[in-house]
C-alpha atoms as a PDB file:
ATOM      1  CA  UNK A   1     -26.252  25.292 -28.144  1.00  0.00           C
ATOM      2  CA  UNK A   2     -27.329  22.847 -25.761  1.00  0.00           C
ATOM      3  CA  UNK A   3     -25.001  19.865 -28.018  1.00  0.00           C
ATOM      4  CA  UNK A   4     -21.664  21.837 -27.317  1.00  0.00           C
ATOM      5  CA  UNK A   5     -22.503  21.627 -23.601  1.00  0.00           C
ATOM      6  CA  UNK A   6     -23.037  18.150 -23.219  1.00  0.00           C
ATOM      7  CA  UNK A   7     -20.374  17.247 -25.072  1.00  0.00           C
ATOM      8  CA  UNK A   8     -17.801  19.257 -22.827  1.00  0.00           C
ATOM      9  CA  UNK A   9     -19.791  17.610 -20.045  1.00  0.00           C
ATOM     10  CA  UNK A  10     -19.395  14.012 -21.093  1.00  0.00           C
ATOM     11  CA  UNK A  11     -15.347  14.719 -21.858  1.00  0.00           C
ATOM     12  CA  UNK A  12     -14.524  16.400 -18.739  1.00  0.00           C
ATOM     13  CA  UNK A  13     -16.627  13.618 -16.571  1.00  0.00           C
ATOM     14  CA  UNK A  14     -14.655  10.622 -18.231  1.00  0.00           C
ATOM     15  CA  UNK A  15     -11.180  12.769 -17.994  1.00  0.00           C
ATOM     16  CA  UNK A  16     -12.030  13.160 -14.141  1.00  0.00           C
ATOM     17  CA  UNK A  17     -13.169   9.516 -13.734  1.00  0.00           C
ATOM     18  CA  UNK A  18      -9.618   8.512 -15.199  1.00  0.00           C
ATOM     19  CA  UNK A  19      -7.818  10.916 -13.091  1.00  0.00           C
ATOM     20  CA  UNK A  20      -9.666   9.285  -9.864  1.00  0.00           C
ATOM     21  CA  UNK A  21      -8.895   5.928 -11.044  1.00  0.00           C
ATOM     22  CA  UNK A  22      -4.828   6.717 -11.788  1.00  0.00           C
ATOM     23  CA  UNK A  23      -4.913   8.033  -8.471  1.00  0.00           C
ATOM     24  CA  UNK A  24      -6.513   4.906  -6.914  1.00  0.00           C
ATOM     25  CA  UNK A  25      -4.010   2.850  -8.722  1.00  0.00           C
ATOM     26  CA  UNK A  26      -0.884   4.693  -7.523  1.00  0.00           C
ATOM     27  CA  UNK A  27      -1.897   4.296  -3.604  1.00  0.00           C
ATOM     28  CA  UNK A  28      -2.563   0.392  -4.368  1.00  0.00           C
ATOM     29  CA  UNK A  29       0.857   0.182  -5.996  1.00  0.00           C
ATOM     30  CA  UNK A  30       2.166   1.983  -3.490  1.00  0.00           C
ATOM     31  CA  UNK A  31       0.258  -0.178  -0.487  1.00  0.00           C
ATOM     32  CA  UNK A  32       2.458  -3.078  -2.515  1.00  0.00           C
ATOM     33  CA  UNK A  33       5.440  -1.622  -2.698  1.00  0.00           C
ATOM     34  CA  UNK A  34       5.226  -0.126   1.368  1.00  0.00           C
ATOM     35  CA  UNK A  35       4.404  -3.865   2.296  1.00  0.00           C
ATOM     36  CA  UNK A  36       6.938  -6.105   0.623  1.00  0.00           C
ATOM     37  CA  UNK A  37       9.359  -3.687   2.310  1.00  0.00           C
ATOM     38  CA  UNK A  38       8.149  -4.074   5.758  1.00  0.00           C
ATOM     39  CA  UNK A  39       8.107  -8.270   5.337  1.00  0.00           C
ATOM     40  CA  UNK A  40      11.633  -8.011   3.482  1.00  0.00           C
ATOM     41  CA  UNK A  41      13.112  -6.181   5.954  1.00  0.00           C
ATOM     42  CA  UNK A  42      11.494  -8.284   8.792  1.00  0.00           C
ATOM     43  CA  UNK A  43      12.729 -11.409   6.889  1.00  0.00           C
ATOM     44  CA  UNK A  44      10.853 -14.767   6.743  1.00  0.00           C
ATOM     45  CA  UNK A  45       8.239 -15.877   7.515  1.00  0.00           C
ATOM     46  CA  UNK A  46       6.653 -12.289   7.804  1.00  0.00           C
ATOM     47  CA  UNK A  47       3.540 -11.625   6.278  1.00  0.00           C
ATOM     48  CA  UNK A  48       0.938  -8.796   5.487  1.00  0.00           C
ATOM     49  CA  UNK A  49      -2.908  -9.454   4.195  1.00  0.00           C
ATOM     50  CA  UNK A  50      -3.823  -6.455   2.022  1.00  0.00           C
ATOM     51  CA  UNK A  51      -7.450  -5.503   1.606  1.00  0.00           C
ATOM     52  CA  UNK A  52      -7.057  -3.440  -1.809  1.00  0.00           C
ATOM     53  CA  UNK A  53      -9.382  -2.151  -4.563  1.00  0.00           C
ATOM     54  CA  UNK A  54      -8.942  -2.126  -7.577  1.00  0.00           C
ATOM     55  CA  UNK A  55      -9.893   0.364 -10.168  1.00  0.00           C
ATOM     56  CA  UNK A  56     -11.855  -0.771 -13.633  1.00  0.00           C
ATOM     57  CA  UNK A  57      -9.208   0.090 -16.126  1.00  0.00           C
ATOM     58  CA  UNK A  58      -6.071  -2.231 -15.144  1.00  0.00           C
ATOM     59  CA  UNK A  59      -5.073  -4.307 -18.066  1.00  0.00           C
ATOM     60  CA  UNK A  60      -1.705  -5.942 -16.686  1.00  0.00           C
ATOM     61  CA  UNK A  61       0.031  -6.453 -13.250  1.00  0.00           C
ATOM     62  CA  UNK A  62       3.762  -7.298 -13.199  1.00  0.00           C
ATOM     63  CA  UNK A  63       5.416  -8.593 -10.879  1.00  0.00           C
ATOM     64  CA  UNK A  64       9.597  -8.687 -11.833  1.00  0.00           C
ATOM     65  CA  UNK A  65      12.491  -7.552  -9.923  1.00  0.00           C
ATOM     66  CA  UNK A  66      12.593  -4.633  -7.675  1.00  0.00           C
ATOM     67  CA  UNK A  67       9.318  -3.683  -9.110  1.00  0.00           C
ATOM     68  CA  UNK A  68       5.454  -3.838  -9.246  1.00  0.00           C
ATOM     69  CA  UNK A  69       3.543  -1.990 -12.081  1.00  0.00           C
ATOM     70  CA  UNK A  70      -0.135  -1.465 -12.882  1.00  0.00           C
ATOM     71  CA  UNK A  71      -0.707  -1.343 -16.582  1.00  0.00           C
ATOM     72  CA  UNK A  72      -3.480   1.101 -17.083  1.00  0.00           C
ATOM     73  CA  UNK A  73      -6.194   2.189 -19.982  1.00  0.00           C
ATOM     74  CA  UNK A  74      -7.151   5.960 -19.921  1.00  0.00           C
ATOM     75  CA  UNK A  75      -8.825   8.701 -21.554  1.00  0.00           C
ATOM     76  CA  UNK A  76      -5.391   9.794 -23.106  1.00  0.00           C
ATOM     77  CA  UNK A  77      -4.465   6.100 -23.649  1.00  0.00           C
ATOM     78  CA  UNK A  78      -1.710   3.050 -21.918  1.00  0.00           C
ATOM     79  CA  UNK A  79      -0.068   4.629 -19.104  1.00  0.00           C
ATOM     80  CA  UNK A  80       2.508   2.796 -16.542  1.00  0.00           C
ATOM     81  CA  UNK A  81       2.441   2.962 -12.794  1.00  0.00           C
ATOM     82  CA  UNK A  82       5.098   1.205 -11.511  1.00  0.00           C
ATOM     83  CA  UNK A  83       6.769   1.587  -8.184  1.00  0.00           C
ATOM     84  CA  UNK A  84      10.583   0.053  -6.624  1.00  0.00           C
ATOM     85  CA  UNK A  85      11.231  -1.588  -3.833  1.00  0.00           C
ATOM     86  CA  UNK A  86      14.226  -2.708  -1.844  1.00  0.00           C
ATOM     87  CA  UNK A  87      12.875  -6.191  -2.216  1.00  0.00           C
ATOM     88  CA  UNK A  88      13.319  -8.879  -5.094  1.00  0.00           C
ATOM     89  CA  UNK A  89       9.924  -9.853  -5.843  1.00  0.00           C
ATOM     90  CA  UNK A  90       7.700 -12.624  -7.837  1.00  0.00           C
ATOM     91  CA  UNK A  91       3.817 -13.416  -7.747  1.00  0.00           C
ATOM     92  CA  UNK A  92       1.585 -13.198  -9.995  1.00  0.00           C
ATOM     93  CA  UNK A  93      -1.514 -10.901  -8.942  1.00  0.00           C
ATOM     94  CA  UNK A  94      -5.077 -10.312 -10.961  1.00  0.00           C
ATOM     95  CA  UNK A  95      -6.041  -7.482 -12.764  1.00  0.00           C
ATOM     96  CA  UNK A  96      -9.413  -7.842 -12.046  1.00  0.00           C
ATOM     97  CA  UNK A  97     -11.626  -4.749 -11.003  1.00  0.00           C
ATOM     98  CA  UNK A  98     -12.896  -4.862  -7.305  1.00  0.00           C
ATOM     99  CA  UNK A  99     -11.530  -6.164  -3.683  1.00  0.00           C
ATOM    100  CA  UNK A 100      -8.492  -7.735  -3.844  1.00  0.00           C
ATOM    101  CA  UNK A 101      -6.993  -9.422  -0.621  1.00  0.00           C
ATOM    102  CA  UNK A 102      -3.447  -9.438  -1.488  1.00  0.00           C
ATOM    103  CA  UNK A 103      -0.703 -11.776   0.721  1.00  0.00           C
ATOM    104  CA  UNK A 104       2.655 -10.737   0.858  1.00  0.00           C
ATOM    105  CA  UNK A 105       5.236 -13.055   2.474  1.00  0.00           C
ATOM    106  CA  UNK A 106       9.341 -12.876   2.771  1.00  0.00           C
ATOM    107  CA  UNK A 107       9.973 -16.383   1.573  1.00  0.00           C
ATOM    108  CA  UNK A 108      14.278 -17.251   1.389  1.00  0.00           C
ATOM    109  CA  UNK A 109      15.342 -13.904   0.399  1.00  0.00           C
ATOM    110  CA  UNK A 110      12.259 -12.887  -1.555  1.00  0.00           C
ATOM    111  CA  UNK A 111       9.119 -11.286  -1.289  1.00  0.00           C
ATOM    112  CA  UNK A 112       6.138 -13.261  -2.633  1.00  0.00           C
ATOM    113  CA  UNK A 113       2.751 -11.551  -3.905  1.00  0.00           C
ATOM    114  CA  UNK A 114      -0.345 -13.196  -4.546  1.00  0.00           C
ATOM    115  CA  UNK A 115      -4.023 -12.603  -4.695  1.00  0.00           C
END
């Protein structure tokens, strides 16, 4: 009896730790997003350090377009979060787990991101 329990335990803890973390990485797409907005619509040479933190199950970050997108491994498998902006964008940014400090500068008409 005690098996059943601990099982239903272990499932629901890893389906809430990859609810917490999907959340986490839609705010830090959307801290993105909300910033290469403000320094496109400033213009150049605006800029905005981000202080971000990343969650432990991003495989992939692109960077293309009018978009940034988190590629990201859960308990029900890949899942996209990907947000637009008004901005044409390029960078390259790490998928790494942890603080991030993520520059985002309007550069001739286009937004860059690194970090």
């Amino acid at each position: 009896m005690l098996i059943p329990l601990i099982y239903l335990f272990y499932t629901q803890q890893n389906s809430f730790q990859s609810d917490v973390a999907a959340s986490q990485a839609d705010k830090v797409v959307q801290k993105i997003a909300d910033a290469a907005d403000a320094v496109y619509y400033l213009g150049e040479p605006s800029q905005q350090t981000l202080l971000l933190n990343y969650p432990d199950n991003i495989l992939n970050i692109t960077v293309t377009g009018q978009s940034v997108s988190f590629l990201i491994e859960g308990t029900g498998g890949k899942y996209e979060v990907i947000k637009w902006t008004s901005a044409n964008l390029t960078g390259n940014l790490s998928p790494s787990e942890g603080l991030h400090h993520v520059i985002v500068q309007a550069h001739g008409g286009v937004v860059v991101l690194s970090g």
